[in-house]
N, C-alpha and C. Protein backbone atom coordinates (compact mmCIF):
# COMPACT_ATOMS: atom_id res chain seq x y z
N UNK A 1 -44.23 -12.00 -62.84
CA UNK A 1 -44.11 -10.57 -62.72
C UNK A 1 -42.85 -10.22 -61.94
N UNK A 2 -42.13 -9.68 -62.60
CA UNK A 2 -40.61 -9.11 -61.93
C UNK A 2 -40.59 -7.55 -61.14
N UNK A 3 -40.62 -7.31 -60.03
CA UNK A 3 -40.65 -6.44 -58.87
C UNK A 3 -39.46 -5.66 -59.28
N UNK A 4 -40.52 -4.23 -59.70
CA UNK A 4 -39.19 -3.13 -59.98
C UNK A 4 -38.50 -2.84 -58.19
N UNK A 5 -36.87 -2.79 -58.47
CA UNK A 5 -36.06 -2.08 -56.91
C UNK A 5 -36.20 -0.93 -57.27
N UNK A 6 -36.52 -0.59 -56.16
CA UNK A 6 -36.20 1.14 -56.05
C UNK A 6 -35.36 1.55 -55.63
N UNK A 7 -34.40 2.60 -56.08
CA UNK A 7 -33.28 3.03 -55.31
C UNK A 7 -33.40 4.10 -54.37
N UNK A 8 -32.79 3.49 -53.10
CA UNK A 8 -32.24 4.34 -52.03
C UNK A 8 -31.39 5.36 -51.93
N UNK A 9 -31.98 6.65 -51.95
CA UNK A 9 -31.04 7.99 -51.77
C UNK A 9 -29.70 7.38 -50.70
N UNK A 10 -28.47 7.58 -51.17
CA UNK A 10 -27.73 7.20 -50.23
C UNK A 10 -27.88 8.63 -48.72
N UNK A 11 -27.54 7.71 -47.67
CA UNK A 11 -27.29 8.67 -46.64
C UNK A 11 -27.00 9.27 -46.43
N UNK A 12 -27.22 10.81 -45.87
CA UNK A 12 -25.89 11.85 -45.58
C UNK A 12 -25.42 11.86 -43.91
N UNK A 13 -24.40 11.18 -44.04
CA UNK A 13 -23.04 11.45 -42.50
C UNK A 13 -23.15 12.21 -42.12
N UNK A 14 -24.08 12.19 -40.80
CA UNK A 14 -24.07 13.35 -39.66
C UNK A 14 -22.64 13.70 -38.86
N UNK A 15 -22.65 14.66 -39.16
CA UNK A 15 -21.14 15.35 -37.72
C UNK A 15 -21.62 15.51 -36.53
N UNK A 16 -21.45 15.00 -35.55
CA UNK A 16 -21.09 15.47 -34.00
C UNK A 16 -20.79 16.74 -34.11
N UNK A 17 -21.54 17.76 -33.67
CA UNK A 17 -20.82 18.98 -33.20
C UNK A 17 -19.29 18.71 -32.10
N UNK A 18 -18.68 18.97 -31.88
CA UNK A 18 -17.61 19.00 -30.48
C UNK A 18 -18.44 19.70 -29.84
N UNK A 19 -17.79 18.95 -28.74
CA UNK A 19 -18.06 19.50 -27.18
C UNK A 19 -17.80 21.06 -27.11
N UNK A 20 -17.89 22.07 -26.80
CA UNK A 20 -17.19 23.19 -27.04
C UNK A 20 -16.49 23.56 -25.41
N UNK A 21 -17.19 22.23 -24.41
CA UNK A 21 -16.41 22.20 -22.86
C UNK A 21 -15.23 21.45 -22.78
N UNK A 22 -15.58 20.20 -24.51
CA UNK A 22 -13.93 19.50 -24.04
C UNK A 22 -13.17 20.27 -24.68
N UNK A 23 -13.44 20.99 -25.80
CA UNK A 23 -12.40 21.68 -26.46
C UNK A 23 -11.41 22.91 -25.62
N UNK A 24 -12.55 23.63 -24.68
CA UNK A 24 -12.02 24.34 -23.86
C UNK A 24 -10.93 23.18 -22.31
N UNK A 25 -11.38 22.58 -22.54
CA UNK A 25 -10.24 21.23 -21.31
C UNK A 25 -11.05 22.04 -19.87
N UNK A 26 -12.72 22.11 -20.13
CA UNK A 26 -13.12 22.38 -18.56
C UNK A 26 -13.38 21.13 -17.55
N UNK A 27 -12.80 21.15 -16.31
CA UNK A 27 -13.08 20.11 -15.18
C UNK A 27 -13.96 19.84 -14.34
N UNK A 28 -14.18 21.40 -14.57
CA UNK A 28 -15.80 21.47 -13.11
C UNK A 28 -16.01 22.78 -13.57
N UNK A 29 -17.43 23.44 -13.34
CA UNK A 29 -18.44 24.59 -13.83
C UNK A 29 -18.68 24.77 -12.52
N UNK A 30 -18.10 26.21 -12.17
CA UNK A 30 -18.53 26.89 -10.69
C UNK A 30 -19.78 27.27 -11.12
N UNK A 31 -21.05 27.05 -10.02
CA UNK A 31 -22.02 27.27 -10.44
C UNK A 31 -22.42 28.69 -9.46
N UNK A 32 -21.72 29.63 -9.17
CA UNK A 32 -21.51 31.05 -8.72
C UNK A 32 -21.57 31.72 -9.87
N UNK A 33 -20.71 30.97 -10.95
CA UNK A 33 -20.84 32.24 -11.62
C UNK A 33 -21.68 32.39 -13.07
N UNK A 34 -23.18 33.63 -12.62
CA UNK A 34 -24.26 33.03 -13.03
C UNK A 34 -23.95 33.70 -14.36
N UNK A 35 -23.54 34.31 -15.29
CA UNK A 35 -23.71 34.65 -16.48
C UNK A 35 -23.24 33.36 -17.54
N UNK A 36 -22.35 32.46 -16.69
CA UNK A 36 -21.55 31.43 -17.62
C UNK A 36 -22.99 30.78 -17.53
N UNK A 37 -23.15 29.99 -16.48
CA UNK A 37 -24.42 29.08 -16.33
C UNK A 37 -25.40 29.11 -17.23
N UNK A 38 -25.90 31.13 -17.08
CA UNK A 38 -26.84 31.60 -17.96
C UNK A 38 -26.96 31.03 -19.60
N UNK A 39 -25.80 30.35 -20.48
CA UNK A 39 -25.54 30.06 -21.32
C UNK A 39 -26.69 28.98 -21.93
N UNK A 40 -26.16 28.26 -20.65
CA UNK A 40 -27.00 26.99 -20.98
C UNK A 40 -28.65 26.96 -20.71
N UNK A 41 -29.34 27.89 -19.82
CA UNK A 41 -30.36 28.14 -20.00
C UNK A 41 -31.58 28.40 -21.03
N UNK A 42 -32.34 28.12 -21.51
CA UNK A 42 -33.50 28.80 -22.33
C UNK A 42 -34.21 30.07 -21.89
N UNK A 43 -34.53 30.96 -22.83
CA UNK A 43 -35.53 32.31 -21.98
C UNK A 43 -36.31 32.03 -21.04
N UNK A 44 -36.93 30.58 -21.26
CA UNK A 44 -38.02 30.42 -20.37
C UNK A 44 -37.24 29.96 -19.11
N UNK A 45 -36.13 29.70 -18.75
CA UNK A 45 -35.66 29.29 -17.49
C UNK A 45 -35.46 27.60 -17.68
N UNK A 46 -35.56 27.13 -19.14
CA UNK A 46 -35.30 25.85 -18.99
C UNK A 46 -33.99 25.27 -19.06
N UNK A 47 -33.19 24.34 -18.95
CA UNK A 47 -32.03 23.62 -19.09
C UNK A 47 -31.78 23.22 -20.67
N UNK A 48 -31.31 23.81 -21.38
CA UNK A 48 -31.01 23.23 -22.75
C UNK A 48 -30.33 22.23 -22.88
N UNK A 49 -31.07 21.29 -23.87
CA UNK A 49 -30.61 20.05 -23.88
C UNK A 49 -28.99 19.63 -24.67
N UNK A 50 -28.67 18.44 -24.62
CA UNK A 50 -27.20 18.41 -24.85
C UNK A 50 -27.38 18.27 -26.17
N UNK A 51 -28.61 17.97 -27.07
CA UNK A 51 -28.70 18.13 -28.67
C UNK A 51 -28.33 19.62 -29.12
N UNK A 52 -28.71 20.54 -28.50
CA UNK A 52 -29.23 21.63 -28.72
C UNK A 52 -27.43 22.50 -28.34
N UNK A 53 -27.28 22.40 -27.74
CA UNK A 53 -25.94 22.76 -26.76
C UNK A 53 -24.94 22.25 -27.41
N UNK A 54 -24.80 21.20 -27.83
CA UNK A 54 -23.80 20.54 -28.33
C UNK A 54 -22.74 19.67 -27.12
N UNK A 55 -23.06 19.72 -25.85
CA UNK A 55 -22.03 18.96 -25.09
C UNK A 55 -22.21 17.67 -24.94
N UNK A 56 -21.25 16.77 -24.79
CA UNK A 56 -21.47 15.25 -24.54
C UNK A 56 -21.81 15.42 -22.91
N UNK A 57 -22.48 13.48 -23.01
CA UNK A 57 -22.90 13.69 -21.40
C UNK A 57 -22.54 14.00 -20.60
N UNK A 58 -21.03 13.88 -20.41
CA UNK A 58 -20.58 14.00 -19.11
C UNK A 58 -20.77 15.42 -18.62
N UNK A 59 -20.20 16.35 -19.80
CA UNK A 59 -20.60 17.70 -19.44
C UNK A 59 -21.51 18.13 -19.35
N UNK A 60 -22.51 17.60 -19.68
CA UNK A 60 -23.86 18.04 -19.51
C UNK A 60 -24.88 18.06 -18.41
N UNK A 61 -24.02 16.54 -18.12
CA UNK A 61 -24.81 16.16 -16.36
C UNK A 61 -24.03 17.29 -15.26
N UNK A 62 -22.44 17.58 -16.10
CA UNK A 62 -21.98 19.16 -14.93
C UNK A 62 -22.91 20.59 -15.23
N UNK A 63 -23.35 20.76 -16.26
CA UNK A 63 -23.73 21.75 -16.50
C UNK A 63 -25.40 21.73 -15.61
N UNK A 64 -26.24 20.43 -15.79
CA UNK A 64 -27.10 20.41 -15.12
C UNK A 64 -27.56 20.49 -13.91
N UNK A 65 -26.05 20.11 -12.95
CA UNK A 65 -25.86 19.96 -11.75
C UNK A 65 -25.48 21.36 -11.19
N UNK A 66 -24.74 22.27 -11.65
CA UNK A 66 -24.37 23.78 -11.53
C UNK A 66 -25.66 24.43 -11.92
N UNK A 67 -26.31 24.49 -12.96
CA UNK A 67 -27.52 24.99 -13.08
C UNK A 67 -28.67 24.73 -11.88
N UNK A 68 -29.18 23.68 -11.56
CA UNK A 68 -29.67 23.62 -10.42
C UNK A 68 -29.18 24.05 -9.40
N UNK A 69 -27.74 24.22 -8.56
CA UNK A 69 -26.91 24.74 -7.93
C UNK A 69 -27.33 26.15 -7.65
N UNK A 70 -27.16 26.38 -8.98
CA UNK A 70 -26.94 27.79 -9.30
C UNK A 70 -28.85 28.72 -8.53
N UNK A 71 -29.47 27.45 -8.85
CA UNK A 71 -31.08 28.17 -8.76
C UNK A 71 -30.80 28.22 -7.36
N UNK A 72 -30.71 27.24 -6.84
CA UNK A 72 -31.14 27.19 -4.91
C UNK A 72 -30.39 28.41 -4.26
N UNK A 73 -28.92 28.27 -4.80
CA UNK A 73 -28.64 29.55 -4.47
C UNK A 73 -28.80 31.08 -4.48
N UNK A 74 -30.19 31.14 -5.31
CA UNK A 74 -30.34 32.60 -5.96
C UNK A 74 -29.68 33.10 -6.58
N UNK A 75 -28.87 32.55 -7.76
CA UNK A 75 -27.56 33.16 -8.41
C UNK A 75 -28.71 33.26 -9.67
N UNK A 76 -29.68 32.78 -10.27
CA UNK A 76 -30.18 32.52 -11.02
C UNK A 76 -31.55 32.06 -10.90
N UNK A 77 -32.14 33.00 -11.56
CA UNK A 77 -33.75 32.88 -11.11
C UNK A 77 -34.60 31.47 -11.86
N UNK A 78 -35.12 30.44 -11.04
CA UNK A 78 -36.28 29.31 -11.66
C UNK A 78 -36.69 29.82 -12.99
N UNK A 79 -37.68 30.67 -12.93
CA UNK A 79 -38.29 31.03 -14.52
C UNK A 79 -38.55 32.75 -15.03
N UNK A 80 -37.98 32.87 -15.61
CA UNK A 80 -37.79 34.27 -16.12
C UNK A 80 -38.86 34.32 -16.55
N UNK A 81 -39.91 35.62 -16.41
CA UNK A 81 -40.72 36.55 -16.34
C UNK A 81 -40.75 37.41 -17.17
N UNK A 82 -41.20 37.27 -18.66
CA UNK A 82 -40.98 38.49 -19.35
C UNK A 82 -41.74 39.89 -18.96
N UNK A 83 -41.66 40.93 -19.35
CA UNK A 83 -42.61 41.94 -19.38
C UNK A 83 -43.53 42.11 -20.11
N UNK A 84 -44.67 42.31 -19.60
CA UNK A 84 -46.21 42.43 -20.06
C UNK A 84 -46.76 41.22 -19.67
N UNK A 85 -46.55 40.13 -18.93
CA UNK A 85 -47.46 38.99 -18.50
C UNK A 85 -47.47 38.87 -17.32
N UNK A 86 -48.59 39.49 -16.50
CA UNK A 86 -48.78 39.69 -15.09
C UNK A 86 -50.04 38.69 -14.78
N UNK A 87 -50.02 38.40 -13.30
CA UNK A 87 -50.21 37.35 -12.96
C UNK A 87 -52.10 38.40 -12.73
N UNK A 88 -53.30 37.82 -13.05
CA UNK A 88 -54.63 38.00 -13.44
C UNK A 88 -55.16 38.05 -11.96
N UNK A 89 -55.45 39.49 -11.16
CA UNK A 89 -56.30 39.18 -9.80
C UNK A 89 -57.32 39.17 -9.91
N UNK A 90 -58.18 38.70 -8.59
CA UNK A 90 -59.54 37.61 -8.43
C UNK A 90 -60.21 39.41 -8.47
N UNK A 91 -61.01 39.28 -8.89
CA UNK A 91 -62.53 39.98 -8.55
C UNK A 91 -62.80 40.40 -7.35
N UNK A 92 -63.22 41.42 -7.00
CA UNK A 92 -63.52 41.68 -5.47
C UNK A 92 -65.14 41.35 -5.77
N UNK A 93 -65.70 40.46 -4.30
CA UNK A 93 -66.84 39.63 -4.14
C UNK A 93 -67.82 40.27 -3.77
């Protein structure tokens, strides 16, 4: 009995997005200034990842490091709070 091959869809060649921090030639991310920072954030206050973002590591570990920066300092709030989800009080006993 001779074993039909099956053929393999050839692959499709993923692109690398570019960096859009090396393209700009940035060295360091002041983490003062919170609207840039804000970029890299999610609504929910999370750190977007470098898939998602498109930066290679190096910039990413700056962007992560200014983002945290950025929180301790109050330049930028931990977790954004939409409107209409308030926090549920206890019952009076």
């Amino acid at each position: 009995m001779a074993k039909k091959k099956i053929e393999k869809k050839p692959r499709r060649e993923l692109k690398k997005k570019p960096c859009r921090l090396c393209k700009s030639k940035v060295t360091s991310i002041d983490y003062r200034d919170g609207e840039y920072v804000s970029h890299f954030i999610s609504d929910r206050g999370k750190i977007i990842s470098s898939r998602l973002s498109g930066n290679c590591a190096k910039h990413q570990r700056m962007v992560a490091n200014a983002v945290k920066r950025a929180r301790l300092a109050a330049v930028i709030p931990f977790v954004r709070v939409t409107e209409g989800l308030q926090r549920k009080r206890r019952r009076p006993r």
